[in-house]
Each structure stands twice: as structure tokens, then as C-alpha cells.
N, C-alpha and C. Protein backbone atom coordinates (compact mmCIF):
# COMPACT_ATOMS: atom_id res chain seq x y z
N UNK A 1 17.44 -7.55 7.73
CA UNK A 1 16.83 -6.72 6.71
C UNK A 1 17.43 -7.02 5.33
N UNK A 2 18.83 -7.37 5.19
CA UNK A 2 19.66 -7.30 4.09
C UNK A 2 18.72 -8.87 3.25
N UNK A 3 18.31 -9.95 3.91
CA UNK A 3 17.58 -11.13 3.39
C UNK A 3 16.21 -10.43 2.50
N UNK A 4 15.41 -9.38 3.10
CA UNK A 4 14.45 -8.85 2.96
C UNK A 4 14.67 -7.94 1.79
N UNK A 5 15.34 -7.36 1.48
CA UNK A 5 16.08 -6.32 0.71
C UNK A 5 15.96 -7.67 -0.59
N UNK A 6 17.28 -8.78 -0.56
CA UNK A 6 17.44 -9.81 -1.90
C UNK A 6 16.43 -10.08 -2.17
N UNK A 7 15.14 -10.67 -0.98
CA UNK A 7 14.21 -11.52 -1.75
C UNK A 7 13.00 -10.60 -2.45
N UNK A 8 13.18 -9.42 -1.92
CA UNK A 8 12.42 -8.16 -3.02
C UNK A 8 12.92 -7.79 -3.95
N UNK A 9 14.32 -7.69 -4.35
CA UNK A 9 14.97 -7.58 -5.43
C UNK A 9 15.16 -9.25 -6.60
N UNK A 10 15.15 -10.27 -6.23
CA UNK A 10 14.98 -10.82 -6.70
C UNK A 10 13.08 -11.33 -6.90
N UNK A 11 12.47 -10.82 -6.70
CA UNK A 11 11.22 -11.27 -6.73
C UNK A 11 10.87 -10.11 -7.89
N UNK A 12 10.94 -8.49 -7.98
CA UNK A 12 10.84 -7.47 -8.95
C UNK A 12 11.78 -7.94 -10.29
N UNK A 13 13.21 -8.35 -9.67
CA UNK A 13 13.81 -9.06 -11.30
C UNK A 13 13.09 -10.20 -12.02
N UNK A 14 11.94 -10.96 -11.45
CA UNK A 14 11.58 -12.12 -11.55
C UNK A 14 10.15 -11.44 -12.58
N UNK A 15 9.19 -10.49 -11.99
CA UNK A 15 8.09 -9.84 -12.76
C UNK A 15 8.62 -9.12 -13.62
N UNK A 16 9.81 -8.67 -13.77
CA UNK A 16 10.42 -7.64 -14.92
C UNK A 16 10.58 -8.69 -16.32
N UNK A 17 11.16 -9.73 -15.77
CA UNK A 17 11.35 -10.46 -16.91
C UNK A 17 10.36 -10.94 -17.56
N UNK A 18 9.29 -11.76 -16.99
CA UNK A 18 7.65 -12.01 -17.00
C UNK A 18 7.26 -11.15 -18.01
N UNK A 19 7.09 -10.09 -17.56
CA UNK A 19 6.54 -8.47 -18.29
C UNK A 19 6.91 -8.29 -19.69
N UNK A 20 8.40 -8.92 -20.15
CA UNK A 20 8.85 -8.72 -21.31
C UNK A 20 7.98 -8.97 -22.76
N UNK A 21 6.95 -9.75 -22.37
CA UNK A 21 6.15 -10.59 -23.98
C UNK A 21 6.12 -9.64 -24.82
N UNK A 22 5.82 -9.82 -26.06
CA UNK A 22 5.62 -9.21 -27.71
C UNK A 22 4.48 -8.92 -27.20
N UNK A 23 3.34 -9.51 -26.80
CA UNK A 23 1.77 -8.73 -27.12
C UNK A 23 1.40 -8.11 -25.57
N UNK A 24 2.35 -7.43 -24.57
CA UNK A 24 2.70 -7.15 -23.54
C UNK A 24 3.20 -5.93 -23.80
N UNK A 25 3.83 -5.21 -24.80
CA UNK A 25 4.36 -3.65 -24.87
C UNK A 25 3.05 -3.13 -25.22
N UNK A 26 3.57 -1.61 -24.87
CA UNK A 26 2.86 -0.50 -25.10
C UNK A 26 3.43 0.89 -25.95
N UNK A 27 4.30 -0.18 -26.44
CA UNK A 27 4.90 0.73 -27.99
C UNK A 27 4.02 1.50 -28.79
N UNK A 28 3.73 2.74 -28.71
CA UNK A 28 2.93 3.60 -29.46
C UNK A 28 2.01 4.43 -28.02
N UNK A 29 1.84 3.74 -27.21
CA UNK A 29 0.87 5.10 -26.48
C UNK A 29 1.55 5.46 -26.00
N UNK A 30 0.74 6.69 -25.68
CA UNK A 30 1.42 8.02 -24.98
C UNK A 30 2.00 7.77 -23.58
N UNK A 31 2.65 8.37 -23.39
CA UNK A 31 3.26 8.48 -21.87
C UNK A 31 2.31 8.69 -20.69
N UNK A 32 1.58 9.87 -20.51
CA UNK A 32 0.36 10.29 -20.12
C UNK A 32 -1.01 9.23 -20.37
N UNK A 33 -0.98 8.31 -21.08
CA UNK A 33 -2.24 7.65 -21.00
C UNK A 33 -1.94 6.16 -20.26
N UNK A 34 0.08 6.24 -19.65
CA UNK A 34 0.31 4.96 -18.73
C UNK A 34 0.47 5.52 -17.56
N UNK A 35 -0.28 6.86 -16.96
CA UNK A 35 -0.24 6.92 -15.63
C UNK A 35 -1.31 6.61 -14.82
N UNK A 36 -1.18 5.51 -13.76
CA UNK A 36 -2.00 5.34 -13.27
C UNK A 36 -2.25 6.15 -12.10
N UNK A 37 -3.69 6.41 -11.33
CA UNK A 37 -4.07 7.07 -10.13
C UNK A 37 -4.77 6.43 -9.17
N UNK A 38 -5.10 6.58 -8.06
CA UNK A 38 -5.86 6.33 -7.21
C UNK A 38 -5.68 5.84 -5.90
N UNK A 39 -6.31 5.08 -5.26
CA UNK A 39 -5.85 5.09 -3.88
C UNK A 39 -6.75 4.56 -3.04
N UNK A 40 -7.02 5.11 -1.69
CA UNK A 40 -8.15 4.28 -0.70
C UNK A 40 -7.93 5.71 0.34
N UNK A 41 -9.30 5.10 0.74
CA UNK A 41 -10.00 6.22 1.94
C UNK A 41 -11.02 5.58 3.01
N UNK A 42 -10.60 5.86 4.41
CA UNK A 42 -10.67 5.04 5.47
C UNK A 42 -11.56 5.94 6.35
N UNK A 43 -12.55 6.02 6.51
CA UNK A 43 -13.43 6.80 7.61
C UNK A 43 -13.91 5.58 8.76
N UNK A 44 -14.23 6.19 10.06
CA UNK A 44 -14.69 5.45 11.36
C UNK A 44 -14.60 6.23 11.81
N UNK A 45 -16.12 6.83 12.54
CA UNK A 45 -16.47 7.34 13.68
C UNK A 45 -17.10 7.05 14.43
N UNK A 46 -16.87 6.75 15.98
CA UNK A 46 -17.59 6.20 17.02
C UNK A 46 -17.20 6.39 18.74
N UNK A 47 -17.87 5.85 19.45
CA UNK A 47 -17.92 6.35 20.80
C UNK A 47 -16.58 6.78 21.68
N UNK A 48 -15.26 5.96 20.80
CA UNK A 48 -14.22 5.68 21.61
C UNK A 48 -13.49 6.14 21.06
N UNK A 49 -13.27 5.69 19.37
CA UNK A 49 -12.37 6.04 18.06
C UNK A 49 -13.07 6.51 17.01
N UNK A 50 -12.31 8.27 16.78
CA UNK A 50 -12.39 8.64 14.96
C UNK A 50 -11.25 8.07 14.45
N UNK A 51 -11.33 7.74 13.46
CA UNK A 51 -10.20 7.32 12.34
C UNK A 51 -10.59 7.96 11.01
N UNK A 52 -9.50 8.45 10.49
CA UNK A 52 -9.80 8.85 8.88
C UNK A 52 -8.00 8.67 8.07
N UNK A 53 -8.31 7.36 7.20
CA UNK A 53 -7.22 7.41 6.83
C UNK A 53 -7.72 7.56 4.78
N UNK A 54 -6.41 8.62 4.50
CA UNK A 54 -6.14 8.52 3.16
C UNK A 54 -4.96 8.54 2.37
N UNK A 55 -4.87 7.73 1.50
CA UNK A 55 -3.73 6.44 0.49
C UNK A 55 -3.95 6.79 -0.54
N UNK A 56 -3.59 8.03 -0.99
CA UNK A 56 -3.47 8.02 -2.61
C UNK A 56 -2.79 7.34 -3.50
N UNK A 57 -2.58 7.00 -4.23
CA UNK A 57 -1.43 5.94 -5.18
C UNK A 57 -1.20 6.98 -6.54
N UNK A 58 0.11 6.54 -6.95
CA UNK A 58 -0.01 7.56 -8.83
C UNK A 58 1.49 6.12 -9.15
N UNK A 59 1.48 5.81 -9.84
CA UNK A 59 2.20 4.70 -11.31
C UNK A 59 1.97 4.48 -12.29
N UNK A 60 3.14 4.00 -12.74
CA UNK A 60 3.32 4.56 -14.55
C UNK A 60 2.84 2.61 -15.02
N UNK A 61 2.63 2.31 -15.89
CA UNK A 61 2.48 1.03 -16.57
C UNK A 61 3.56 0.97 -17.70
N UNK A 62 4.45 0.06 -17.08
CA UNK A 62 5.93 -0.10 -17.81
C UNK A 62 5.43 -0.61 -18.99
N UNK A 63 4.60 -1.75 -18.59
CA UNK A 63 3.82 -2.63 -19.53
C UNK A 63 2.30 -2.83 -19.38
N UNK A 64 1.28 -3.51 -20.57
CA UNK A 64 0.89 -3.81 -19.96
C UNK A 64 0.15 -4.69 -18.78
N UNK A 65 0.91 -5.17 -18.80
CA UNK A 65 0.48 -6.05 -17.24
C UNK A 65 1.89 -5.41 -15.95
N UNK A 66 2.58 -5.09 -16.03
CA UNK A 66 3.25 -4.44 -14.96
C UNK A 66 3.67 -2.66 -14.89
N UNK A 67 3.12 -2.75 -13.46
CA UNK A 67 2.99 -1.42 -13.14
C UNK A 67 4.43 -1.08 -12.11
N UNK A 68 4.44 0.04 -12.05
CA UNK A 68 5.41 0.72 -10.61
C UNK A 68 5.07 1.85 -9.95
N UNK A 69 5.24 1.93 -9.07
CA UNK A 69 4.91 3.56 -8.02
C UNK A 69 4.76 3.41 -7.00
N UNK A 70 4.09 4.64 -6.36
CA UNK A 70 4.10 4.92 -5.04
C UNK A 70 2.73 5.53 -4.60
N UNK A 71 2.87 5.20 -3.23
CA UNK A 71 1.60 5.65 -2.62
C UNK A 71 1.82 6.36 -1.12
N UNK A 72 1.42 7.21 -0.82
CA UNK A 72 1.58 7.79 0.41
C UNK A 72 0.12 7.73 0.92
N UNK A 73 0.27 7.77 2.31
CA UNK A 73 -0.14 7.86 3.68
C UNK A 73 -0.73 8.89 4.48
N UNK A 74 -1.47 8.95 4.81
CA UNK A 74 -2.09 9.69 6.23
C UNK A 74 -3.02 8.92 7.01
N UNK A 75 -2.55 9.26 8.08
CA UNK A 75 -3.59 8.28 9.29
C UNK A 75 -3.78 9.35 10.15
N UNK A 76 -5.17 9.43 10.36
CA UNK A 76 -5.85 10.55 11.95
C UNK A 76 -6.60 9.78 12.83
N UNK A 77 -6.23 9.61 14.36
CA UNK A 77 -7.05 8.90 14.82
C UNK A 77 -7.05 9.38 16.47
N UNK A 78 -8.23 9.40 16.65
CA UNK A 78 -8.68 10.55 18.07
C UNK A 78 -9.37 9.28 18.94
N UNK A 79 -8.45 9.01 19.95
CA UNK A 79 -8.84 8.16 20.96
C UNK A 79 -10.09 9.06 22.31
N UNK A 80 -11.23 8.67 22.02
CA UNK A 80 -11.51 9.37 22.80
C UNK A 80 -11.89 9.04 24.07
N UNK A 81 -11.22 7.73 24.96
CA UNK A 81 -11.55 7.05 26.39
C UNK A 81 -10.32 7.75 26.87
N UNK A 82 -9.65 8.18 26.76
CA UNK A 82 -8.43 8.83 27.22
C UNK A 82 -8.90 10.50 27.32
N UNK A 83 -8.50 11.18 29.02
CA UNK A 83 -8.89 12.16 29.34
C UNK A 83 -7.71 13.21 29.39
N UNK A 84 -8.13 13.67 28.58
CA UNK A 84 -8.41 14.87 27.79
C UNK A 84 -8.13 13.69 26.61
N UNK A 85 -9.24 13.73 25.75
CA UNK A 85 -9.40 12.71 24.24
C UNK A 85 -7.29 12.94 23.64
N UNK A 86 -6.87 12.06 23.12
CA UNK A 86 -5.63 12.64 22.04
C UNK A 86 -5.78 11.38 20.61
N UNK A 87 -5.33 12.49 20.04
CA UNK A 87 -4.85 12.03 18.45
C UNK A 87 -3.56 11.85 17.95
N UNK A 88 -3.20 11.27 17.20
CA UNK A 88 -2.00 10.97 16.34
C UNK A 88 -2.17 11.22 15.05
N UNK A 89 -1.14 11.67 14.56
CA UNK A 89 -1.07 11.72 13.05
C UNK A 89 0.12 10.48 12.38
N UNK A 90 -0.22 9.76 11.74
CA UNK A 90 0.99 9.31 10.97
C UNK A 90 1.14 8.86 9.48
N UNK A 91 2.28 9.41 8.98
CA UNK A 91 2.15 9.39 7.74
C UNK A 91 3.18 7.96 7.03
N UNK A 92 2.97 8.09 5.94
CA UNK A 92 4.02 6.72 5.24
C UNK A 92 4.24 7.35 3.59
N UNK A 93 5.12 6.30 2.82
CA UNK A 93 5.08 6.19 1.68
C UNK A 93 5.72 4.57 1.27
N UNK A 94 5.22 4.29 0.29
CA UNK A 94 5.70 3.03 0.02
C UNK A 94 5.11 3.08 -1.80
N UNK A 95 6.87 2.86 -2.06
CA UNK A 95 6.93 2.51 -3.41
C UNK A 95 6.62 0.88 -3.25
N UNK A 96 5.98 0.63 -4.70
CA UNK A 96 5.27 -0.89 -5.30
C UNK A 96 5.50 -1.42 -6.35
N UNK A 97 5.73 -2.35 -6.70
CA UNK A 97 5.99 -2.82 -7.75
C UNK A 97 4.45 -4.08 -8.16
N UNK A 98 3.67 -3.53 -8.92
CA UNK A 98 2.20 -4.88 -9.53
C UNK A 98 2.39 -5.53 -10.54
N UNK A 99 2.10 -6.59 -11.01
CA UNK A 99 2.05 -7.75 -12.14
C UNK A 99 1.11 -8.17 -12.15
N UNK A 100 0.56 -8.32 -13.07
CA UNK A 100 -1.19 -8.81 -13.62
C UNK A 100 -0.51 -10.48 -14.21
N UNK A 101 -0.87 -11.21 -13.38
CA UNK A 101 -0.42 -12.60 -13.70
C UNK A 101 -1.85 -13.35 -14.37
N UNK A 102 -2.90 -12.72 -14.60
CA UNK A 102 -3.94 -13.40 -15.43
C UNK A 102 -5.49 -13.31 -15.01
N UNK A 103 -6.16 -12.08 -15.60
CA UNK A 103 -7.51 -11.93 -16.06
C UNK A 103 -7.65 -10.98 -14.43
N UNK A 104 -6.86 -9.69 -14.42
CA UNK A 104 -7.12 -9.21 -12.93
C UNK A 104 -6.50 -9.85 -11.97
N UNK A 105 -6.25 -11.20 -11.59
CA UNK A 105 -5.38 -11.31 -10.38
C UNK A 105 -3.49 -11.07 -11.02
N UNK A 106 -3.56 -10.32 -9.44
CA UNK A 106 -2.32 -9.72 -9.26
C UNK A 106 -1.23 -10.15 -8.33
N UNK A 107 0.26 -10.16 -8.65
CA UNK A 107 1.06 -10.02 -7.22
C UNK A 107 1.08 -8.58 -7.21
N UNK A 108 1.92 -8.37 -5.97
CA UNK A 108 2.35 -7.36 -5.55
C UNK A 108 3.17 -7.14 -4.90
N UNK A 109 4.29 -6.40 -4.45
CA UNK A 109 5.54 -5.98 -3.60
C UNK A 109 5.77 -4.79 -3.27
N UNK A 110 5.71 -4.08 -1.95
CA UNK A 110 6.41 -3.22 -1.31
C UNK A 110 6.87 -2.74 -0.39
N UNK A 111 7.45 -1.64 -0.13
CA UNK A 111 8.23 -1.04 1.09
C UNK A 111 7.51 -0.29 1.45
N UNK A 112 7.74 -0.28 2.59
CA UNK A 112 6.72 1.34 3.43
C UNK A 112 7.35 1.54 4.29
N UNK A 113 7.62 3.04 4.34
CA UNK A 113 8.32 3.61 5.31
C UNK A 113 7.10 4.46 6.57
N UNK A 114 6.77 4.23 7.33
CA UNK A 114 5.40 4.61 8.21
C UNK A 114 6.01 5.80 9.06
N UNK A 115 6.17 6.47 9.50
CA UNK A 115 6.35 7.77 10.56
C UNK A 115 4.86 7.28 11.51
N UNK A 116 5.18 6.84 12.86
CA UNK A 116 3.82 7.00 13.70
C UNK A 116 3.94 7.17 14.81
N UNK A 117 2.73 7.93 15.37
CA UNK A 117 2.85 8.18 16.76
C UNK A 117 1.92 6.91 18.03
N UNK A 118 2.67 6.84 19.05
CA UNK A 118 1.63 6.19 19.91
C UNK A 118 1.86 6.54 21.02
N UNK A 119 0.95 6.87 22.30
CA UNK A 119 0.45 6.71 23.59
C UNK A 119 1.83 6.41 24.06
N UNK A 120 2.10 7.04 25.40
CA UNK A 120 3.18 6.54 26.30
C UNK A 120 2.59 6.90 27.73
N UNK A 121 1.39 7.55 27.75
CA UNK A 121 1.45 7.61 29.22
C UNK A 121 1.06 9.15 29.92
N UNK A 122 0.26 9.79 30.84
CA UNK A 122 0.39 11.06 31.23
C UNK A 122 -0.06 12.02 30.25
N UNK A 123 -0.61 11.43 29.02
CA UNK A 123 -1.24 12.81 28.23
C UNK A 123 -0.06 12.49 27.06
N UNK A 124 0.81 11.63 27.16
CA UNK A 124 2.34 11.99 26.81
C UNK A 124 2.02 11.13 25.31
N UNK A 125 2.60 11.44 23.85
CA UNK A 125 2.71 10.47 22.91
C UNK A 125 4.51 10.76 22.51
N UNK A 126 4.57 9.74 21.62
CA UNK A 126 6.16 9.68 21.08
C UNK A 126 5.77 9.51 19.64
N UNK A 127 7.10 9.44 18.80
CA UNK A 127 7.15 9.67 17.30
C UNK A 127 8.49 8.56 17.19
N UNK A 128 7.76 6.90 16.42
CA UNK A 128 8.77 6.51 16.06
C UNK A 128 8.33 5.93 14.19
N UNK A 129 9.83 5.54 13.70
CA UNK A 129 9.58 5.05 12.44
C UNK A 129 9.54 3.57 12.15
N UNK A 130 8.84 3.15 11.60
CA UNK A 130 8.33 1.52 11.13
C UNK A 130 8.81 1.14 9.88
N UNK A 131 10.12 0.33 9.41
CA UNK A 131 9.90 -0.06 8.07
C UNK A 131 9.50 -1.62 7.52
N UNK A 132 8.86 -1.64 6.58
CA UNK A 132 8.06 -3.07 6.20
C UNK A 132 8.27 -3.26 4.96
N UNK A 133 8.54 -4.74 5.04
CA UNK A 133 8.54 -5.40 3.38
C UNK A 133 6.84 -6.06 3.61
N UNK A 134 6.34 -5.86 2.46
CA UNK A 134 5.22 -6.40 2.54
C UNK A 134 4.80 -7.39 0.67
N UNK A 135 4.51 -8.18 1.08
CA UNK A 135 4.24 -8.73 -0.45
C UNK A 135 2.59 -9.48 -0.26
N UNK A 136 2.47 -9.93 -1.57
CA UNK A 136 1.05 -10.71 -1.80
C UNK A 136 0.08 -10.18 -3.02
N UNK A 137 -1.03 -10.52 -3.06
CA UNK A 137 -2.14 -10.63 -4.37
C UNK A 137 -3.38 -10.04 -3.92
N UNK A 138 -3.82 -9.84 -5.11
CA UNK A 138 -4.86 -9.43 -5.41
C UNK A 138 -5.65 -9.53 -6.74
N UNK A 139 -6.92 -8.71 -6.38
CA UNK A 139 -7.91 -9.24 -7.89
C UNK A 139 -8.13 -7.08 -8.10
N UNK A 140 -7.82 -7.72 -8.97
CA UNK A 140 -8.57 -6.29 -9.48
C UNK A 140 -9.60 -5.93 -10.66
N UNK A 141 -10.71 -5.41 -10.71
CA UNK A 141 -11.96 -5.60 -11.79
C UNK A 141 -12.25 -4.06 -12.42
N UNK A 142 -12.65 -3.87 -13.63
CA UNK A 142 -12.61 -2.69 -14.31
C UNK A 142 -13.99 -2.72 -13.99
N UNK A 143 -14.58 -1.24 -14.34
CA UNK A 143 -15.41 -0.86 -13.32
C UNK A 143 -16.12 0.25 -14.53
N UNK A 144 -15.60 0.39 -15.28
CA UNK A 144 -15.81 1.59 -16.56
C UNK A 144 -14.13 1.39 -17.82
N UNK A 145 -14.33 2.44 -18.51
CA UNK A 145 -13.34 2.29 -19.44
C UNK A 145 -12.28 2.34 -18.69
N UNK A 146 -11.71 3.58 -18.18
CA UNK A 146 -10.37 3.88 -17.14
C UNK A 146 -10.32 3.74 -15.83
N UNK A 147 -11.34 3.19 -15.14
CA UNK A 147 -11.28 2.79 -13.94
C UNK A 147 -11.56 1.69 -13.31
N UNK A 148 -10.90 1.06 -12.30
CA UNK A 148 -10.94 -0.28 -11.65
C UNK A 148 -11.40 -0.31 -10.06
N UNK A 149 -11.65 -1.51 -9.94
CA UNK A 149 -11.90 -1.63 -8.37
C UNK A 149 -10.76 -2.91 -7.46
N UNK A 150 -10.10 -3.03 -6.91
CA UNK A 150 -9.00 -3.31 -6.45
C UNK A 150 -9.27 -3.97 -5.10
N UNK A 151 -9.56 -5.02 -4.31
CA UNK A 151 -9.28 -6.08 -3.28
C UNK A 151 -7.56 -6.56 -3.22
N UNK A 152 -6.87 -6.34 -2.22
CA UNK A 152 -5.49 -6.99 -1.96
C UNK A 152 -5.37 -7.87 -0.49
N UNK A 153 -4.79 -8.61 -0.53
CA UNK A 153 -4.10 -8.84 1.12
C UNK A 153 -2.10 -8.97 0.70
N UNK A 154 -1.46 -8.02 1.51
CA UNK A 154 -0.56 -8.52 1.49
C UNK A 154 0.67 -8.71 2.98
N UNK A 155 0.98 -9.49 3.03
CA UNK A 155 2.07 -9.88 4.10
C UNK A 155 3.07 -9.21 4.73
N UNK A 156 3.30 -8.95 5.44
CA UNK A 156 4.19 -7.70 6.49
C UNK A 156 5.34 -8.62 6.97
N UNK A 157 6.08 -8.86 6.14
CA UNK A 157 7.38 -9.47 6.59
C UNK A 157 8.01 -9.45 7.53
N UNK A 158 8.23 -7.95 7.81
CA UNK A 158 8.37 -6.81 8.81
C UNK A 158 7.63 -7.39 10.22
N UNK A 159 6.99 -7.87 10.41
CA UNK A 159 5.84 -7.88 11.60
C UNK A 159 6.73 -8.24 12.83
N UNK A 160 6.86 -7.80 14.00
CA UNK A 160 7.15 -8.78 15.25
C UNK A 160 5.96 -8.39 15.83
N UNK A 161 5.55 -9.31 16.66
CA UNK A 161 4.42 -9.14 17.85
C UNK A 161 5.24 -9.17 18.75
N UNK A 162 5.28 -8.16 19.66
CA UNK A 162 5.70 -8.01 20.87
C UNK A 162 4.56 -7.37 22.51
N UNK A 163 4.97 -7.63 23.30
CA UNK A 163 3.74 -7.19 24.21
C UNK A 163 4.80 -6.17 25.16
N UNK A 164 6.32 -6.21 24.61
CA UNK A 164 6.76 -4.91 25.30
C UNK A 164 6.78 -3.81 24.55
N UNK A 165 6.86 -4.01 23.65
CA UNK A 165 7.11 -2.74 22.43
C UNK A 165 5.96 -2.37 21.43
N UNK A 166 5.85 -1.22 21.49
CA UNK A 166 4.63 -0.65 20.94
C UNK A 166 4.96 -1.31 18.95
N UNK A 167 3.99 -1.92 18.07
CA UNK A 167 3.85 -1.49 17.01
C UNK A 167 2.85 -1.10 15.73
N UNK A 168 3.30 -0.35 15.23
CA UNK A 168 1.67 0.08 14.40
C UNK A 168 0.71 -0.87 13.59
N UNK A 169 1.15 -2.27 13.94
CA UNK A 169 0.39 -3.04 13.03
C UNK A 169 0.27 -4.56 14.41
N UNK A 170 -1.47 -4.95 14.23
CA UNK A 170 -1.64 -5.78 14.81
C UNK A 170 -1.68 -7.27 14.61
N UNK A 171 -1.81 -7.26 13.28
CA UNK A 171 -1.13 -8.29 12.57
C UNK A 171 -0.38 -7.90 11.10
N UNK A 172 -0.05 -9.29 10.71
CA UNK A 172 1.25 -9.33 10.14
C UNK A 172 0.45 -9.30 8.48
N UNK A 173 -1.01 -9.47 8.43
CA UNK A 173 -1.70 -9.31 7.35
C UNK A 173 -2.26 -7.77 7.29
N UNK A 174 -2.12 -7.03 6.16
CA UNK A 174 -2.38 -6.02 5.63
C UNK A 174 -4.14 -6.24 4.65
N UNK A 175 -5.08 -5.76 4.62
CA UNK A 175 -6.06 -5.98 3.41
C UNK A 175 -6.34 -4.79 3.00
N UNK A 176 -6.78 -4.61 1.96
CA UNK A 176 -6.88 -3.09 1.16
C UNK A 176 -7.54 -3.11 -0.18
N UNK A 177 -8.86 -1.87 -0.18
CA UNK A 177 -9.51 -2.15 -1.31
C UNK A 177 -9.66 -0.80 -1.47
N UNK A 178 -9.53 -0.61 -3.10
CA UNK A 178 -9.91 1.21 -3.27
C UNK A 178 -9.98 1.37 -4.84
N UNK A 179 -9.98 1.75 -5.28
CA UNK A 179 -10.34 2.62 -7.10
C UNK A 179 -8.76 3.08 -7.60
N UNK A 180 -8.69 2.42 -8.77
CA UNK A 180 -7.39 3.24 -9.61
C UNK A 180 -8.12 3.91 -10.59
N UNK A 181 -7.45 4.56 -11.30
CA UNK A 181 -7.94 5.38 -12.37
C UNK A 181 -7.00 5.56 -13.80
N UNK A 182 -7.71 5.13 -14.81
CA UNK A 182 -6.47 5.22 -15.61
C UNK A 182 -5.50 3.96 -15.47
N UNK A 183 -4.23 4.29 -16.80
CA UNK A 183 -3.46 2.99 -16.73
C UNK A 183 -3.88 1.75 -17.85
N UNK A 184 -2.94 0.68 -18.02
CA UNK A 184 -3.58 0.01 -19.10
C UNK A 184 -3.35 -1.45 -18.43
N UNK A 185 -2.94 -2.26 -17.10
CA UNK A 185 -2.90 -3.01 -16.73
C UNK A 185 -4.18 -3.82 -16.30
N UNK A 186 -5.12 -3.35 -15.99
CA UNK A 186 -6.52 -3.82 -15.85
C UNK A 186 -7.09 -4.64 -17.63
């Protein structure tokens, strides 16, 4: 983990410096007009599986082309081939660090801390925790004055595939698309 830890800390020192340009500050606006919002929302309902997941996001725009914050988690999902049907809840948060490297495409970097439940057997579920470095890009497109539309894939460092051990992710690629609001990095 400690490798995972440097190469995210040296990869955020690497966009911090980037970020620095003269026609890159936001010297003069308000505080309140560099917060960004938004997030993603996940519905599926069908014969076997409901799913409803929602990812709000809120970050400030240091600059503008680099952002920081956080986004939290909820996942609901009702298996229903399993008798008596059961559900899980699991939640996360994961602070981010974004860089607008040119005309909407983006990197990106973060941590997520996941809380999740899964299946063990007999009606029976358990509660364990997942942590992930995840990095990678995206495009993001303005959509109106203060709002954008957002495509990402990013990489789960974190990933083992194992076929003894339960984990919340089936592969090691993440994709994610949803609406920010606000902010001056777009």
C-alpha cells in the first residue's frame, strides 16, 4: 500500500505544479462561485436484480483547470433469485484530485474507502471494508453556462481477482458518467 500511497502523492504534486500558470488563477472570484457539485445516479430494475446507486460529488476549483474533493456513495441492491430475496447496502467516500490537461480531457486520482456487504450463505450476509487507489481520464463537455457532462474510466490499482475471496469489484476498470454543476474547470 505504502508504493500506492507515493505514487498518488507524487502524481497530485506533479498536477499541483502544472496548475500553477499566470492565465490559470482565479484571483478575484468568489469563493462560492469555485464550488463545484454533482455526481451520478445508477437505477436497474429487473427479474433477478434492483440496483439503485447514488454518488454525489461537491469540490472547490483551486484553479482553473484543477479541482479537489470528495464524493460519497450509496449502493442498494436486492438480489432477488435468493429465497427469501436479500439486499445490501454499501456505502463509500473517496476524496479526488482532477486536472483539465486540454479542451475537457482530464486526469484524475483517487481513494475510496467502500464499506460493503456480501452473501455468505443461509440467508447469512457479512460487512467488510475495501480500500482502492484508483487513477485515469476523462472528457468532460459543458452542457449550459454552469453545467457539464462528464465520461471517465479509471483504474483500480487496488484490484485482486480472487475466486476465494469475495470482492466488490469485478474488474479492475471503473467507468462513470454523470453532471457537475458549477465550478470554473470546464
Amino acid at each position: 500500500m505504502k508504493p500506492l500511497f507515493l505514487s498518488f502523492a507524487a502524481l497530485l504534486f506533479t498536477v499541483m505544479v502544472m496548475a500553477q500558470g499566470k492565465n490559470n488563477s482565479l484571483e478575484g472570484i468568489p469563493a462560492r462561485e469555485r464550488i463545484v457539485t454533482g455526481g451520478g445516479l445508477g437505477l436497474s430494475f429487473g427479474n433477478t436484480v434492483d440496483f439503485v446507486s447514488i454518488s454525489p460529488i461537491i469540490g472547490y476549483a483551486i484553479t482553473k483547470r484543477f479541482i479537489a474533493g470528495t464524493g460519497f456513495t450509496y449502493r442498494y441492491t436486492k438480489y432477488k433469485t435468493i429465497n427469501p430475496p436479500i439486499s445490501f447496502n454499501d456505502y463509500a467516500i473517496n476524496p479526488f484530485a482532477r486536472f483539465t490537461v486540454y479542451n475537457g480531457i482530464f486526469i484524475q486520482t483517487e481513494y475510496e474507502h467502500l464499506n460493503y456487504e456480501y452473501y455468505v450463505g443461509n440467508g447469512e450476509t457479512a460487512r467488510k471494508s475495501f480500500n482502492s487507489f484508483l487513477a485515469g481520464g476523462g472528457f468532460i463537455q459543458p452542457i449550459g453556462r454552469n453545467a457539464a457532462f462528464f465520461v471517465m474510466a479509471l483504474y483500480n490499482f487496488s484490484y485482486t481477482a480472487s475466486s476465494s475471496v469475495y470482492t466488490p469489484y469485478q474488474s479492475p476498470w471503473v467507468i462513470r458518467a454523470g453532471i457537475t454543476i458549477g465550478g470554473i474547470s470546464f
